[in-house]
Protein backbone atom coordinates (compact mmCIF):
# COMPACT_ATOMS: atom_id res chain seq x y z
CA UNK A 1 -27.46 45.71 39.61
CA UNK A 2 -25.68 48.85 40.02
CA UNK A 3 -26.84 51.49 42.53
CA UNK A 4 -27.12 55.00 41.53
CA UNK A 5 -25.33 58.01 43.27
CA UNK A 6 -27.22 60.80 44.60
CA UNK A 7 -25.99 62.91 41.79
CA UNK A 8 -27.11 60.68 39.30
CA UNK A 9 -30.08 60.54 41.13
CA UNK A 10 -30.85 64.20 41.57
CA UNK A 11 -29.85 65.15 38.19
CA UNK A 12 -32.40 62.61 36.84
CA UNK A 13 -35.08 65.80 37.91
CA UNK A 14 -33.06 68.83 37.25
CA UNK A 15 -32.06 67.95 33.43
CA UNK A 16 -35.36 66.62 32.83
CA UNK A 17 -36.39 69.98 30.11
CA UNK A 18 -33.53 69.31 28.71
CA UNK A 19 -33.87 66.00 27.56
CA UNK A 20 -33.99 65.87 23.45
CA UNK A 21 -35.27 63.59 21.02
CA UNK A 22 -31.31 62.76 20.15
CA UNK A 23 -30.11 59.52 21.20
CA UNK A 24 -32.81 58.94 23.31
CA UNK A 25 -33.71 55.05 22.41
CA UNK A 26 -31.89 52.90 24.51
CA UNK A 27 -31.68 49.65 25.84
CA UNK A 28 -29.81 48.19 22.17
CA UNK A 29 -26.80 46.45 24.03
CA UNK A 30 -24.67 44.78 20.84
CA UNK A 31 -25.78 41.05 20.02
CA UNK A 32 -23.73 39.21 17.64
CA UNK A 33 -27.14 38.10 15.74
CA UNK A 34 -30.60 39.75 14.83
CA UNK A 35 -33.24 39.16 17.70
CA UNK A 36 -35.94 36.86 17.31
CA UNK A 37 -38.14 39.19 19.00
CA UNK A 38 -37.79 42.83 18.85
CA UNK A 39 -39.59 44.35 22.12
CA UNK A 40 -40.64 48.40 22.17
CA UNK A 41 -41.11 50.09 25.68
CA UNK A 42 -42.46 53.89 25.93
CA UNK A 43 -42.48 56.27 28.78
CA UNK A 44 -42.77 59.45 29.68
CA UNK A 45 -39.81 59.86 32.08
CA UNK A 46 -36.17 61.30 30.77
CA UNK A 47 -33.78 59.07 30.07
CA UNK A 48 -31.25 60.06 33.18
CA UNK A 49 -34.83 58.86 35.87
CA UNK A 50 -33.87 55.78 38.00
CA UNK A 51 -36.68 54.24 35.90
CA UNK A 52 -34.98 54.44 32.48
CA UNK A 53 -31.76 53.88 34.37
CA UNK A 54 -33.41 50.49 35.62
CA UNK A 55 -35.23 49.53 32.98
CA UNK A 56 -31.64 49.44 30.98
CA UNK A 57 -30.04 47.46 33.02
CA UNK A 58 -33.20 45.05 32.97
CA UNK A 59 -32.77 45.31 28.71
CA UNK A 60 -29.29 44.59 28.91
CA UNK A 61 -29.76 41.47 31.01
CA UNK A 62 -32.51 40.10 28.85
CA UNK A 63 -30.55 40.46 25.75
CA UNK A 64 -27.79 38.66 27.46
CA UNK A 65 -29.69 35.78 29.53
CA UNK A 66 -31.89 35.62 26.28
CA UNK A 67 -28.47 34.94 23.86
CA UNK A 68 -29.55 38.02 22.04
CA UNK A 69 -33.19 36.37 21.38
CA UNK A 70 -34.90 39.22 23.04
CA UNK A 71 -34.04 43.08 22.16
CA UNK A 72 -35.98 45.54 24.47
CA UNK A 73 -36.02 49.28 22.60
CA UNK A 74 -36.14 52.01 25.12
CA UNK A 75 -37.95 55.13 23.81
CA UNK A 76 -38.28 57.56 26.97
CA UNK A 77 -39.51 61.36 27.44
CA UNK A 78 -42.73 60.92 25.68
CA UNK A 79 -40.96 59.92 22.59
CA UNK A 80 -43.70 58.19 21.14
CA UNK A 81 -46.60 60.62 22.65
CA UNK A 82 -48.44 61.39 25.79
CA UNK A 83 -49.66 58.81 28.43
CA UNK A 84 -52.90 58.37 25.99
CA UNK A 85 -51.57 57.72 23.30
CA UNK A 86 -49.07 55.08 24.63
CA UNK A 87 -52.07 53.60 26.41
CA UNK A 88 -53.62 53.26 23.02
CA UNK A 89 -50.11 51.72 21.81
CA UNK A 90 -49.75 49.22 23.82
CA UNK A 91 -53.60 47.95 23.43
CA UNK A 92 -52.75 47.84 19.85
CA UNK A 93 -49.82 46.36 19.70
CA UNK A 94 -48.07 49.06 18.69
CA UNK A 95 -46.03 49.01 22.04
CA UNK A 96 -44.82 45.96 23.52
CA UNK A 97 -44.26 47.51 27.48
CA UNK A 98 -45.98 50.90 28.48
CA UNK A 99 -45.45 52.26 32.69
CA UNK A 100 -48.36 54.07 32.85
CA UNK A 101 -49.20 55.41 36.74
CA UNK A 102 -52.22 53.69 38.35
CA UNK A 103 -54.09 57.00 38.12
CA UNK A 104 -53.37 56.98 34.08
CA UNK A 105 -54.27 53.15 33.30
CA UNK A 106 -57.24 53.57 35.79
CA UNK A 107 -58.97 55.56 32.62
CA UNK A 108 -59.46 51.74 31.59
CA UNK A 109 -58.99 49.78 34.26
CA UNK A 110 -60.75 51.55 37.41
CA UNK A 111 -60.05 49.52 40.69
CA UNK A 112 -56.55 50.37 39.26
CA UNK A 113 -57.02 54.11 41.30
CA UNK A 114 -57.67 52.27 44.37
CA UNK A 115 -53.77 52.66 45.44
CA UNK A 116 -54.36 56.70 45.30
CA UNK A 117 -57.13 56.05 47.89
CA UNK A 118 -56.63 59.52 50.33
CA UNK A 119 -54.10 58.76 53.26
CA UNK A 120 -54.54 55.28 52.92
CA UNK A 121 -50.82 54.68 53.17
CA UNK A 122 -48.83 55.59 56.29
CA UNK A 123 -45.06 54.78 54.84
CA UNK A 124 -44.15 52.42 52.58
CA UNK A 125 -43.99 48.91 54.42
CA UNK A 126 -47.86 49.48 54.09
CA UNK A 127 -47.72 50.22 50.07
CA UNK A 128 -45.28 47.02 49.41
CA UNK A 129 -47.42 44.92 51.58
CA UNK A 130 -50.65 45.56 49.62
CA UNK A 131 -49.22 46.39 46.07
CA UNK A 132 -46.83 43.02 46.44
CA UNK A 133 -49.34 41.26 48.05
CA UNK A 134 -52.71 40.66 47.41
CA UNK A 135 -54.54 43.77 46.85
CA UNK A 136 -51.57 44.06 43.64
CA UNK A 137 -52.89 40.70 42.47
CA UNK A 138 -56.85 41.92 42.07
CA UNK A 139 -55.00 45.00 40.32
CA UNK A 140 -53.09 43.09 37.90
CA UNK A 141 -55.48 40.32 37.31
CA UNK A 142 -58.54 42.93 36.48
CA UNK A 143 -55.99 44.74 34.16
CA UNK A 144 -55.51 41.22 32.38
CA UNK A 145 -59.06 41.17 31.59
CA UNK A 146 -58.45 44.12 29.02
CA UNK A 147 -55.72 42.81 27.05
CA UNK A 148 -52.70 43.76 28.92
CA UNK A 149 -50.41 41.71 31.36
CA UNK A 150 -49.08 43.64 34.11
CA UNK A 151 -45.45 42.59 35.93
CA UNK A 152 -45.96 41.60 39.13
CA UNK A 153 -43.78 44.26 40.63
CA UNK A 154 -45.22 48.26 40.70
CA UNK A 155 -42.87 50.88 40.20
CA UNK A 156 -42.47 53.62 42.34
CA UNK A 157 -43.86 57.35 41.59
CA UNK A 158 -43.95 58.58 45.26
CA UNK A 159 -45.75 60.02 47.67
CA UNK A 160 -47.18 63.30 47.09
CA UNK A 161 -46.90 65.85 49.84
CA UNK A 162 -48.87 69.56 50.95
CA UNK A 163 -46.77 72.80 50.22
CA UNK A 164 -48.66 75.71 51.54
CA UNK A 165 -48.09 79.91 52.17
CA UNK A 166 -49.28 81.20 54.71
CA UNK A 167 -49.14 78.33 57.90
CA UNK A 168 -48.35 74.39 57.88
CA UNK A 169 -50.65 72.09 57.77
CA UNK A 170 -50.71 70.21 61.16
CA UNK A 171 -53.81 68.39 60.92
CA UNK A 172 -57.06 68.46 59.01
CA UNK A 173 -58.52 71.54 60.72
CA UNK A 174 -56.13 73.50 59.20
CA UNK A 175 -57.60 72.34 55.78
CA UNK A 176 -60.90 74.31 56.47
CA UNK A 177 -61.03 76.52 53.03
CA UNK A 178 -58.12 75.86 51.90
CA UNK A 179 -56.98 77.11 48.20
CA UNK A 180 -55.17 74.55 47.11
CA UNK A 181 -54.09 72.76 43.57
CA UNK A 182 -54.71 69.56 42.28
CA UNK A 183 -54.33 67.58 39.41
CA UNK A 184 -57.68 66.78 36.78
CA UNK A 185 -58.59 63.17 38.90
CA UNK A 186 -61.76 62.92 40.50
CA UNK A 187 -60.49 60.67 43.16
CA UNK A 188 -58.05 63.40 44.27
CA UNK A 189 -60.81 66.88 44.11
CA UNK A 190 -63.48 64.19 45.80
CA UNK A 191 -60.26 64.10 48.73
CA UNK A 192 -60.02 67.45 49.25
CA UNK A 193 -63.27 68.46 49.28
CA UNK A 194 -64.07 65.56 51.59
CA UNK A 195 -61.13 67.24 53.96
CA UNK A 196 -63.40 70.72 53.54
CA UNK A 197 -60.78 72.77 51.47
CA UNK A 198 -61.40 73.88 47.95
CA UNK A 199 -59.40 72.07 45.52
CA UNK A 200 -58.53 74.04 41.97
CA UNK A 201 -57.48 71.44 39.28
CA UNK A 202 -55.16 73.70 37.01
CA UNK A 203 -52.66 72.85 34.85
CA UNK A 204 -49.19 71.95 36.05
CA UNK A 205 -47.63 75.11 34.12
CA UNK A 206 -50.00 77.05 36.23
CA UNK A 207 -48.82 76.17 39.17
CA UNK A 208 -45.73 78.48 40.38
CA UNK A 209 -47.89 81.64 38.84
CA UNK A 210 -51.07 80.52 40.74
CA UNK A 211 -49.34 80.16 43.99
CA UNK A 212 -47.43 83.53 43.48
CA UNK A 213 -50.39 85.08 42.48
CA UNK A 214 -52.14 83.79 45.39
CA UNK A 215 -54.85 82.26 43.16
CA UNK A 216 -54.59 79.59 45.32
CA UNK A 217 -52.80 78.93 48.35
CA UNK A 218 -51.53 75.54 48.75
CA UNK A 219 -50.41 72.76 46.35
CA UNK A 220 -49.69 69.06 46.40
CA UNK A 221 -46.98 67.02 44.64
CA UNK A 222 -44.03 64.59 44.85
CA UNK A 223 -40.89 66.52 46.51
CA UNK A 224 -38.96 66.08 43.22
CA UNK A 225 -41.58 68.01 41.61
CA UNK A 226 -41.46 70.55 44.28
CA UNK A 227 -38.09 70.61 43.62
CA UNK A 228 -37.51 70.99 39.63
CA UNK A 229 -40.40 73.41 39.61
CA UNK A 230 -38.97 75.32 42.18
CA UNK A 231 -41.88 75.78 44.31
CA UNK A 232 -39.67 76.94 47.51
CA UNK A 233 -39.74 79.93 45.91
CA UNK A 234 -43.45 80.90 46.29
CA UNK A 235 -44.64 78.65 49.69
CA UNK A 236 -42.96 78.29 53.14
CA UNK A 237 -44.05 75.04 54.26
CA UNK A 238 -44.22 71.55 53.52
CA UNK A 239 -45.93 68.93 55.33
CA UNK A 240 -44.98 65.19 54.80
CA UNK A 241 -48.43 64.15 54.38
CA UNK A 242 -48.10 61.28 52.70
CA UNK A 243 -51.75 61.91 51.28
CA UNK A 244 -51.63 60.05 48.07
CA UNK A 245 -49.17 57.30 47.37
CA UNK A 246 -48.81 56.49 43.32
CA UNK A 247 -46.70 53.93 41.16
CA UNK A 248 -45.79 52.73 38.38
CA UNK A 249 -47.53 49.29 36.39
CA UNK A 250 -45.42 47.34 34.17
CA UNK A 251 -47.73 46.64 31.70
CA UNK A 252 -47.18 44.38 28.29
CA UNK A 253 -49.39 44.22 25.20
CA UNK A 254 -51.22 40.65 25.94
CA UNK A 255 -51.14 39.50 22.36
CA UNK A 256 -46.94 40.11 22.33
CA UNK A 257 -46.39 38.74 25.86
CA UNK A 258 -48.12 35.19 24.95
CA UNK A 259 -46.48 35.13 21.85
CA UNK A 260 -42.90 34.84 23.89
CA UNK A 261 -42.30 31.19 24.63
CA UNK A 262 -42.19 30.49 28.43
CA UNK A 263 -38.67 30.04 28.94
CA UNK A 264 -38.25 34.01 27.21
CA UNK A 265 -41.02 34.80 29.16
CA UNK A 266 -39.44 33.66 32.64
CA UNK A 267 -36.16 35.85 31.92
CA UNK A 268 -38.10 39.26 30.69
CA UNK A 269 -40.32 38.84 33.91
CA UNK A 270 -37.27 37.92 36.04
CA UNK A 271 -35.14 41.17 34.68
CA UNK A 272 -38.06 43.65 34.97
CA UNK A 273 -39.55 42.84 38.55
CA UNK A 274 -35.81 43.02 39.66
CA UNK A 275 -35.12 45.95 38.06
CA UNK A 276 -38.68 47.41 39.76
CA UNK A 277 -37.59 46.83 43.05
CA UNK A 278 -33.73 48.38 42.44
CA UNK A 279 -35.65 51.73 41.24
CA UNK A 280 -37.88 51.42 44.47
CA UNK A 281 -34.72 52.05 46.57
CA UNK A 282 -33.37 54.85 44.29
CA UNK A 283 -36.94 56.89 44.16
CA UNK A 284 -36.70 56.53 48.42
CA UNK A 285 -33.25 57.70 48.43
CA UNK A 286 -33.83 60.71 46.17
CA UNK A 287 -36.69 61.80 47.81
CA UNK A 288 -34.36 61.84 50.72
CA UNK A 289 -31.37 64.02 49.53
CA UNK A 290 -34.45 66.01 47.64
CA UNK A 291 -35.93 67.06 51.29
CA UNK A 292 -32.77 67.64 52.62
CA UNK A 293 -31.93 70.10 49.64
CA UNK A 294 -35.41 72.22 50.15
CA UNK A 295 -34.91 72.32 53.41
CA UNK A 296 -31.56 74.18 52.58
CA UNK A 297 -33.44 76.52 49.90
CA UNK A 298 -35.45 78.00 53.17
CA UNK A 299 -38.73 75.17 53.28
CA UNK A 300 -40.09 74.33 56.72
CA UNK A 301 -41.28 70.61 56.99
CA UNK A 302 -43.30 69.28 59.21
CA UNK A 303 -45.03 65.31 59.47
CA UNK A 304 -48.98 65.33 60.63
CA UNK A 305 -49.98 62.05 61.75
CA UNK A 306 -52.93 60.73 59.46
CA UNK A 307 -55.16 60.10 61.82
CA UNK A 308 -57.39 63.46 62.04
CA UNK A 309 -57.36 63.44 58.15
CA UNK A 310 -58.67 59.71 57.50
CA UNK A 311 -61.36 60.80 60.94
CA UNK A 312 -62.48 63.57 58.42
CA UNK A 313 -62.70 61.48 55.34
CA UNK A 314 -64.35 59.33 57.22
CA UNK A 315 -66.97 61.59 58.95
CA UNK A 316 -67.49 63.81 55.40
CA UNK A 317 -68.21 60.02 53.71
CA UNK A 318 -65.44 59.91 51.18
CA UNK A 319 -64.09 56.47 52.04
CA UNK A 320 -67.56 55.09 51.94
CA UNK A 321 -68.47 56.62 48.46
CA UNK A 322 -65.30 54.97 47.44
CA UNK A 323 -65.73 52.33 49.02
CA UNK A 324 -69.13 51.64 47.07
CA UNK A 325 -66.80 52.54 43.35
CA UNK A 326 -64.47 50.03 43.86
CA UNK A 327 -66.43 47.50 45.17
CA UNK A 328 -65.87 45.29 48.50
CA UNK A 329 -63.42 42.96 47.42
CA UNK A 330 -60.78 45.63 46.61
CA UNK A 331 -61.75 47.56 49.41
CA UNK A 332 -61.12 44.72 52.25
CA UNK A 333 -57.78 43.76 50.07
CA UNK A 334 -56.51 47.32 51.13
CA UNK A 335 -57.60 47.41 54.87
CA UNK A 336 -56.19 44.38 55.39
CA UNK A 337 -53.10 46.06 54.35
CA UNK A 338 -53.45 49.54 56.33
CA UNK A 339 -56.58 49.39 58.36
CA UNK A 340 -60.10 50.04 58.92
CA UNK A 341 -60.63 53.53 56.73
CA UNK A 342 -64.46 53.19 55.94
């Protein structure tokens, strides 16, 4: 597989308005015959992400290792409507593939959430370990039990990271009332009010008015997002918390993936877990160039170790409440990955 420039890379974020409805399904490569199976995969990215740029290459490959069997049709940018409704797609049949983040599938499937677990995470040898290893496997194999086969490889979404006004956050005293923004997910307002701030969930249009505003104070989000929605503007810091680590599941309408014959099977499965772990390296490199560009636009970064924010999740009794949601099975298949937390 090819790897992707930085400026590829960077304007995967910054064109992302732009993106139309023109052109935009992809992943036809020419075949000299009709395919025997014609394979439809929705997402909500643009098509110039390192995940549509991936999951190309993985169509292309499959139509040739396939001899033009197998035709994967690429319809990105919400094409075919919001995360819902693809959800609902792809348990109908209506979709073949869907990449739905574990926060969005976790609507159905909830142990799926457990990855967004608060500061669970320290870098990313720690994600790949448990989403690779076993902790991924009692993921994927409770997804199977709703209809849907999930890839064995996650795709990355990032870490999500504290921007704030007024000082940086160096540790979790300095989260002590704390205006700050968060998505609509209980697991992530339940976090923050475990680490005694006081979480808003707003809209994400909200967001740059709210801070500027000074509705609220702080927000939290993946640097590229920081980035495109030019947050620099209205905070001065940004701490590398690594609070919440999300990805990507490769998920596949049950019904349609059993239909393929195993030796079809084997090459799709084989072309998309490769392709998953290309776009790991490009979301890691991006998110480098990405700091290194905010810090130019006037953000101050800093890195707080985890430690006094899992000690106050800990004391406040988040980890155990969550603990008792996703049962004990999960919850030992992730410490054995990152720790004791609860």
């Amino acid at each position: 597989m090819t790897s992707l420039t930085r400026r590829t890379m960077l304007k995967a974020i910054a064109t992302a308005p732009a993106i139309g409805a023109a052109g935009a399904v992809i992943g036809m490569p020419h075949i000299a015959r009709a395919a025997e199976f014609d394979l439809k995969y929705g997402n909500n990215l643009p098509l110039s992400h390192p995940l549509n740029v991936r999951a190309n290459e993985a169509a292309e490959r499959i139509a040739k290792e396939s001899n033009g069997k197998v035709q994967v049709k690429i319809f990105p940018n919400n094409q075919l409507g919001g995360d819902t409704d693809m959800l609902s797609q792809v348990r109908s049949g209506g979709l073949t593939f869907f990449t739905p983040s574990a926060l969005v599938i976790a609507t159905l499937v909830p142990v799926a959430a457990i990855n967004a677990v608060g500061f669970a995470f320290s870098d990313y040898d720690q994600v790949w370990k448990a989403m690779d290893g076993k902790l991924g496997a009692h993921v994927r194999e409770a997804i199977s039990k709703v209809g849907l086969y999930a890839f064995d490889k996650m795709w990355d979404n990032g870490f999500r990271q504290m921007t704030s006004g007024d000082k940086p956050i160096t540790s979790a005293a300095d989260m002590g009332g704390l205006k700050i923004r968060v998505p609509v997910s209980p697991l992530s307002i339940a976090m923050f009010k475990g680490l005694g701030a006081s979480p808003t969930s707003l809209q994400f249009s909200e967001v740059y008015s709210s801070l500027q505003t000074r509705i609220v104070d702080a927000q939290e989000n993946p640097l590229p997002i920081i980035q495109v929605a030019k947050l620099f503007e209205v905070q001065k810091y940004c701490s590398l918390s690594n609070h919440i680590w999300d990805g990507f599941w490769f998920i596949a309408n049950g019904r349609a993936w059993k239909g393929l014959p195993a030796d079809l099977q084997t090459i799709v499965a084989n072309a998309i877990n490769d392709a998953g772990v290309a776009q790991r390296g490009d979301i890691k490199a991006l998110n480098q160039s990405v700091k290194a560009d905010l810090e130019s636009k006037g953000l101050t970064f800093n890195q707080p170790a985890p430690d006094s924010f899992r000690a106050k999740l800990r004391d406040s009794g988040f980890y155990g409440e969550w603990k008792g949601r996703f049962g004990d099975e999960a919850w030992g298949l992730l410490e054995e990955a990152v720790g004791k937390l609860a």
